[in-house]
N, C-alpha and C. Protein backbone atom coordinates (compact mmCIF):
# COMPACT_ATOMS: atom_id res chain seq x y z
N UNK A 1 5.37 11.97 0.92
CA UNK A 1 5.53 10.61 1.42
C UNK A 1 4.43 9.72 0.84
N UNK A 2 4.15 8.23 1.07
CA UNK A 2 3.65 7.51 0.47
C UNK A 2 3.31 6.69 1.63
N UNK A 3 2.11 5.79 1.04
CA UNK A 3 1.61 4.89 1.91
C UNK A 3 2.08 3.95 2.19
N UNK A 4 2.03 2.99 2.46
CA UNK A 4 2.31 1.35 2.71
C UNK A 4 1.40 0.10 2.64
N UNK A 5 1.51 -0.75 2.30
CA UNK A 5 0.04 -1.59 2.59
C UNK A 5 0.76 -2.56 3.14
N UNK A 6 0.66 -3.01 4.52
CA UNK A 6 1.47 -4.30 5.09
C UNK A 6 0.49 -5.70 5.43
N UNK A 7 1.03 -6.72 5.99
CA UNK A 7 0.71 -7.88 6.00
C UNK A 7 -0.99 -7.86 6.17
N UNK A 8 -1.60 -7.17 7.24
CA UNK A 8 -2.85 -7.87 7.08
C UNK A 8 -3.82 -7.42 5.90
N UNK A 9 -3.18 -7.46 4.43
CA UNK A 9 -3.61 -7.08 3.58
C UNK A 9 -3.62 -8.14 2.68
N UNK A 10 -2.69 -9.08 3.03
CA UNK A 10 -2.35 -10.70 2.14
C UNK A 10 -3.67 -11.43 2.58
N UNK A 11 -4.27 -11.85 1.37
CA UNK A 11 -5.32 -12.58 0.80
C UNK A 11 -6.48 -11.92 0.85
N UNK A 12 -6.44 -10.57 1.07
CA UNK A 12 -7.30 -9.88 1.23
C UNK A 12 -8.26 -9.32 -0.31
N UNK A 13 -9.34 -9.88 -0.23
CA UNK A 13 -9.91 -9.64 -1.58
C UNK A 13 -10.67 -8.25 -2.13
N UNK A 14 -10.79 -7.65 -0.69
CA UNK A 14 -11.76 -6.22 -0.54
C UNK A 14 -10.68 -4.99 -1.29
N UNK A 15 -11.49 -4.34 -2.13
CA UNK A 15 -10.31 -3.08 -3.06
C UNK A 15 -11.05 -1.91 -2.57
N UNK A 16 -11.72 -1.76 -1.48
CA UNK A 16 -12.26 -0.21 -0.92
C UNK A 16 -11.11 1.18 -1.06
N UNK A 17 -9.76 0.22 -0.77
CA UNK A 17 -8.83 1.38 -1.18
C UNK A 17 -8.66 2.06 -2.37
N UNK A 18 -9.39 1.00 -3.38
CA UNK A 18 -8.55 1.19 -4.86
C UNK A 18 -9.64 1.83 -5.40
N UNK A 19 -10.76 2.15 -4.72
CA UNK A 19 -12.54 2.71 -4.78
C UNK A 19 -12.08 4.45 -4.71
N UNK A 20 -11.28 4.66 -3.67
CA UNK A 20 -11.40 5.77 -3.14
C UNK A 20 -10.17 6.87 -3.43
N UNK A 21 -9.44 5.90 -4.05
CA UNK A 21 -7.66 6.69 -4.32
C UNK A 21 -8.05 7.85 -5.42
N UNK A 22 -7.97 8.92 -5.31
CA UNK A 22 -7.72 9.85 -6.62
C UNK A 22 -6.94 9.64 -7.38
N UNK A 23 -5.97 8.92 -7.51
CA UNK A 23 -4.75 9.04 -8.24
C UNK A 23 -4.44 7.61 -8.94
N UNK A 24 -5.28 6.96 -8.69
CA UNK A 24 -5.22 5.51 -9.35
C UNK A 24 -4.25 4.76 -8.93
N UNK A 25 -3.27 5.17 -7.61
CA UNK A 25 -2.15 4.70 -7.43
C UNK A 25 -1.71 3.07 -6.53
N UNK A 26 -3.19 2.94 -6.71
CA UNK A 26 -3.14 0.87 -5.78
C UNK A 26 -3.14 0.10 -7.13
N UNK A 27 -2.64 -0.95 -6.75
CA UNK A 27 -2.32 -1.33 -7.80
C UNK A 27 -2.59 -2.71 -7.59
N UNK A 28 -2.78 -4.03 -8.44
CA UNK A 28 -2.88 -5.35 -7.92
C UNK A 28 -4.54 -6.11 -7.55
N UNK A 29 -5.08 -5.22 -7.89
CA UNK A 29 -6.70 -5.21 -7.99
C UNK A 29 -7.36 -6.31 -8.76
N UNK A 30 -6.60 -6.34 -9.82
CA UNK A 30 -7.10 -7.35 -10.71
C UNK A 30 -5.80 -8.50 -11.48
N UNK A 31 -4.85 -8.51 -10.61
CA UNK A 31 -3.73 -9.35 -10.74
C UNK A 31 -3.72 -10.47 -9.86
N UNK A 32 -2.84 -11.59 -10.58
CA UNK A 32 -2.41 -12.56 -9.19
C UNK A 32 -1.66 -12.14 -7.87
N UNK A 33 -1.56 -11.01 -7.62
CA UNK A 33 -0.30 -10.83 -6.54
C UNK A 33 -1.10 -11.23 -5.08
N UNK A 34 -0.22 -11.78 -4.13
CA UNK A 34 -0.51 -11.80 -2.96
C UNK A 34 -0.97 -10.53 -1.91
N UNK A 35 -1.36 -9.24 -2.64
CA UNK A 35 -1.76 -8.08 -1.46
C UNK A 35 -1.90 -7.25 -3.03
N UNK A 36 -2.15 -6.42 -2.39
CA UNK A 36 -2.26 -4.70 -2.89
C UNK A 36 -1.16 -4.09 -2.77
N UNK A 37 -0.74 -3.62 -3.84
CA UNK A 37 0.62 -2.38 -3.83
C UNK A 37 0.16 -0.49 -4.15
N UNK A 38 0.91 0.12 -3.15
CA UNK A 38 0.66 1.72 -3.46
C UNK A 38 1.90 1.88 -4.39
N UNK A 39 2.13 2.68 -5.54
CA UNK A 39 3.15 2.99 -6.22
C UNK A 39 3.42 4.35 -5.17
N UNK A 40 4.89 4.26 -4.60
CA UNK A 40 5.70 5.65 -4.15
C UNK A 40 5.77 6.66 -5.39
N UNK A 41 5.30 6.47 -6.31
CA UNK A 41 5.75 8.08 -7.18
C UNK A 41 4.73 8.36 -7.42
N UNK A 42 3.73 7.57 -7.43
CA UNK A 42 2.23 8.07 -7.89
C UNK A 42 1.20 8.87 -6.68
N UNK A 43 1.57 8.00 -5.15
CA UNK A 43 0.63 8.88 -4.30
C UNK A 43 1.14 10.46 -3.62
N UNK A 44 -0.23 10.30 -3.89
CA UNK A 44 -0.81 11.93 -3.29
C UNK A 44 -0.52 12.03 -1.84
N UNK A 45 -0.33 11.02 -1.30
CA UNK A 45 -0.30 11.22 0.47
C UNK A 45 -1.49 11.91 0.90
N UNK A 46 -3.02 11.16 0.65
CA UNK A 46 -4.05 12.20 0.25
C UNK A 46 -4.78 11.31 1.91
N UNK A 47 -4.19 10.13 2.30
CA UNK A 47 -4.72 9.37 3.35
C UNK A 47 -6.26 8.26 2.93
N UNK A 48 -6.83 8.83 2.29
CA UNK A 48 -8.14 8.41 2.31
C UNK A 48 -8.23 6.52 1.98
N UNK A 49 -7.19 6.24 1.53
CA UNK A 49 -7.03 4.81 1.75
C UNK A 49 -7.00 4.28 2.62
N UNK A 50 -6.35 5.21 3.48
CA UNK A 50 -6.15 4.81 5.50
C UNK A 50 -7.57 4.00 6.00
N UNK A 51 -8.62 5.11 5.53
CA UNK A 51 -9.50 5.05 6.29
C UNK A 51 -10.72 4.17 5.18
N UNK A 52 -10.22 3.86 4.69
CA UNK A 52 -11.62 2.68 3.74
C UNK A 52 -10.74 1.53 3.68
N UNK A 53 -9.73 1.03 4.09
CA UNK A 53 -9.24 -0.18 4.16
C UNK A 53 -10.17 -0.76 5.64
N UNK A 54 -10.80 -1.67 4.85
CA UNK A 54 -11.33 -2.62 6.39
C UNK A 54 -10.46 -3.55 7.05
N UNK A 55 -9.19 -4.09 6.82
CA UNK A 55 -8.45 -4.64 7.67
C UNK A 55 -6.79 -3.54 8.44
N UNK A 56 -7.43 -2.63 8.29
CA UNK A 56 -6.38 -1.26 8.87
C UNK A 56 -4.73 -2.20 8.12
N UNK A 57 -4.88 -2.14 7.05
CA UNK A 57 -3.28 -2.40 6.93
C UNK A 57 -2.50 -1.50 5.90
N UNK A 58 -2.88 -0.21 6.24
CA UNK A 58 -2.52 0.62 5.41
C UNK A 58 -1.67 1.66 6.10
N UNK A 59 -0.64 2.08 5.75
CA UNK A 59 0.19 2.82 7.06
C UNK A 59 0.58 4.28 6.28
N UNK A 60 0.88 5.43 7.06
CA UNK A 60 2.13 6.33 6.14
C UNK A 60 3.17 5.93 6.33
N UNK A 61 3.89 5.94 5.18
CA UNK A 61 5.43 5.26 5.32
C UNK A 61 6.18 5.30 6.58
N UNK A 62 5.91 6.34 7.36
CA UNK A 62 6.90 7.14 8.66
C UNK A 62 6.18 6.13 9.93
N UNK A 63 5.22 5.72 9.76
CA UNK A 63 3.88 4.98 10.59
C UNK A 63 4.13 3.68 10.38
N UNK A 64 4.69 2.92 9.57
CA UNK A 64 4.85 1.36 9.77
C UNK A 64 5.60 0.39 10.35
N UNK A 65 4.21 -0.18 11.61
CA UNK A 65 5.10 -0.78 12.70
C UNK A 65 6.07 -1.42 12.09
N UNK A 66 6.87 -1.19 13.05
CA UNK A 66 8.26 -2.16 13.03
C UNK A 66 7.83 -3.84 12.54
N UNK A 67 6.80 -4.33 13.12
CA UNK A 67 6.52 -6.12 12.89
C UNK A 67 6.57 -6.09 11.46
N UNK A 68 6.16 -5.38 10.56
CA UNK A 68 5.83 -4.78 9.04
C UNK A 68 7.15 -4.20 8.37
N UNK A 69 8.18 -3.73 9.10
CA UNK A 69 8.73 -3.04 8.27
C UNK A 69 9.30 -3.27 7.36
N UNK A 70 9.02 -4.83 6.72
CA UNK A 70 9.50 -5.37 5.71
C UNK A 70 8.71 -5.12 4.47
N UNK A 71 7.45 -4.86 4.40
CA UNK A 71 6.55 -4.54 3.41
C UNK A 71 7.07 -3.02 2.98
N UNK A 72 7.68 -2.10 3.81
CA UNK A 72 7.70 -0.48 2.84
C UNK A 72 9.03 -1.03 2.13
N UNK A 73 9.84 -1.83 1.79
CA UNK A 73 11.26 -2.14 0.86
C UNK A 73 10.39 -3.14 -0.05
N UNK A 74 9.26 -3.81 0.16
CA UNK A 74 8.94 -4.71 -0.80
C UNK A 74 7.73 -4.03 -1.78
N UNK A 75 7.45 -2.71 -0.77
CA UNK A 75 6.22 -2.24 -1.84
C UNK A 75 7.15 -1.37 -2.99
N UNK A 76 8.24 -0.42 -2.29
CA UNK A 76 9.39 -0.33 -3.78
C UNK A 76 9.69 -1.04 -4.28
N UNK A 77 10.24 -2.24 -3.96
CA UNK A 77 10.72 -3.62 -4.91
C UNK A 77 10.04 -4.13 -5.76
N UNK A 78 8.58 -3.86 -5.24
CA UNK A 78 7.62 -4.74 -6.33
C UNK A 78 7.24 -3.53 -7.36
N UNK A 79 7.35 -2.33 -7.63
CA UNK A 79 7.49 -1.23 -8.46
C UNK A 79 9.05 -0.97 -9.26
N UNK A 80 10.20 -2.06 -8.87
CA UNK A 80 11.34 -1.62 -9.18
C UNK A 80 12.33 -0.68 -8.92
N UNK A 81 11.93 -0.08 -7.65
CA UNK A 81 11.93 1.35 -7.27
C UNK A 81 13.34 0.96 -5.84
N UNK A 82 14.26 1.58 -6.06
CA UNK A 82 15.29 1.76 -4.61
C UNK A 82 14.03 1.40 -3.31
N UNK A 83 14.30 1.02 -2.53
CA UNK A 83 13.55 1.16 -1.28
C UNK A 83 14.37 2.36 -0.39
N UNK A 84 13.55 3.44 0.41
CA UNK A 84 14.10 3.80 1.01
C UNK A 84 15.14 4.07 2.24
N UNK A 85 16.55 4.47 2.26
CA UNK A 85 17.60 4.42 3.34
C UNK A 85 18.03 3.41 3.85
């Protein structure tokens, strides 16, 4: 499974996630985009992003509140990727 990065992550300038990922898999670090994206084929499901994001907006896919659940179809979308079910 894969992470999520949802809303309270928009305008957020801090990359502690993108510090700590083994897998290089955040993405948007040094782009114009409005948030941070996890690529679904690249993570490890390794968590450690969970816990160095300072505005907690980092979810496991299975974990993202419902108010959010529009960000796990847009973090595939913005990779080109089916969103899941």
């Amino acid at each position: 499974m894969t992470h999520i990065i949802a809303e309270p992550c928009i305008g957020v300038k801090d990359t502690a996630c993108v510090d700590v990922c083994p897998v290089d898999c955040i993405y948007g670090q040094d782009d114009d985009w409005k948030q941070l994206y996890i690529h679904p084929e690249e993570c490890i499901d390794c968590g450690l992003c969970v816990d160095a994001c300072p505005v907690e907006a980092i979810f496991p896919e299975e974990e993202v509140p419902e108010k959010w659940s529009a960000f796990t179809d847009e973090n595939y979308t913005h990779f080109d990727l089916e969103p899941p079910g």
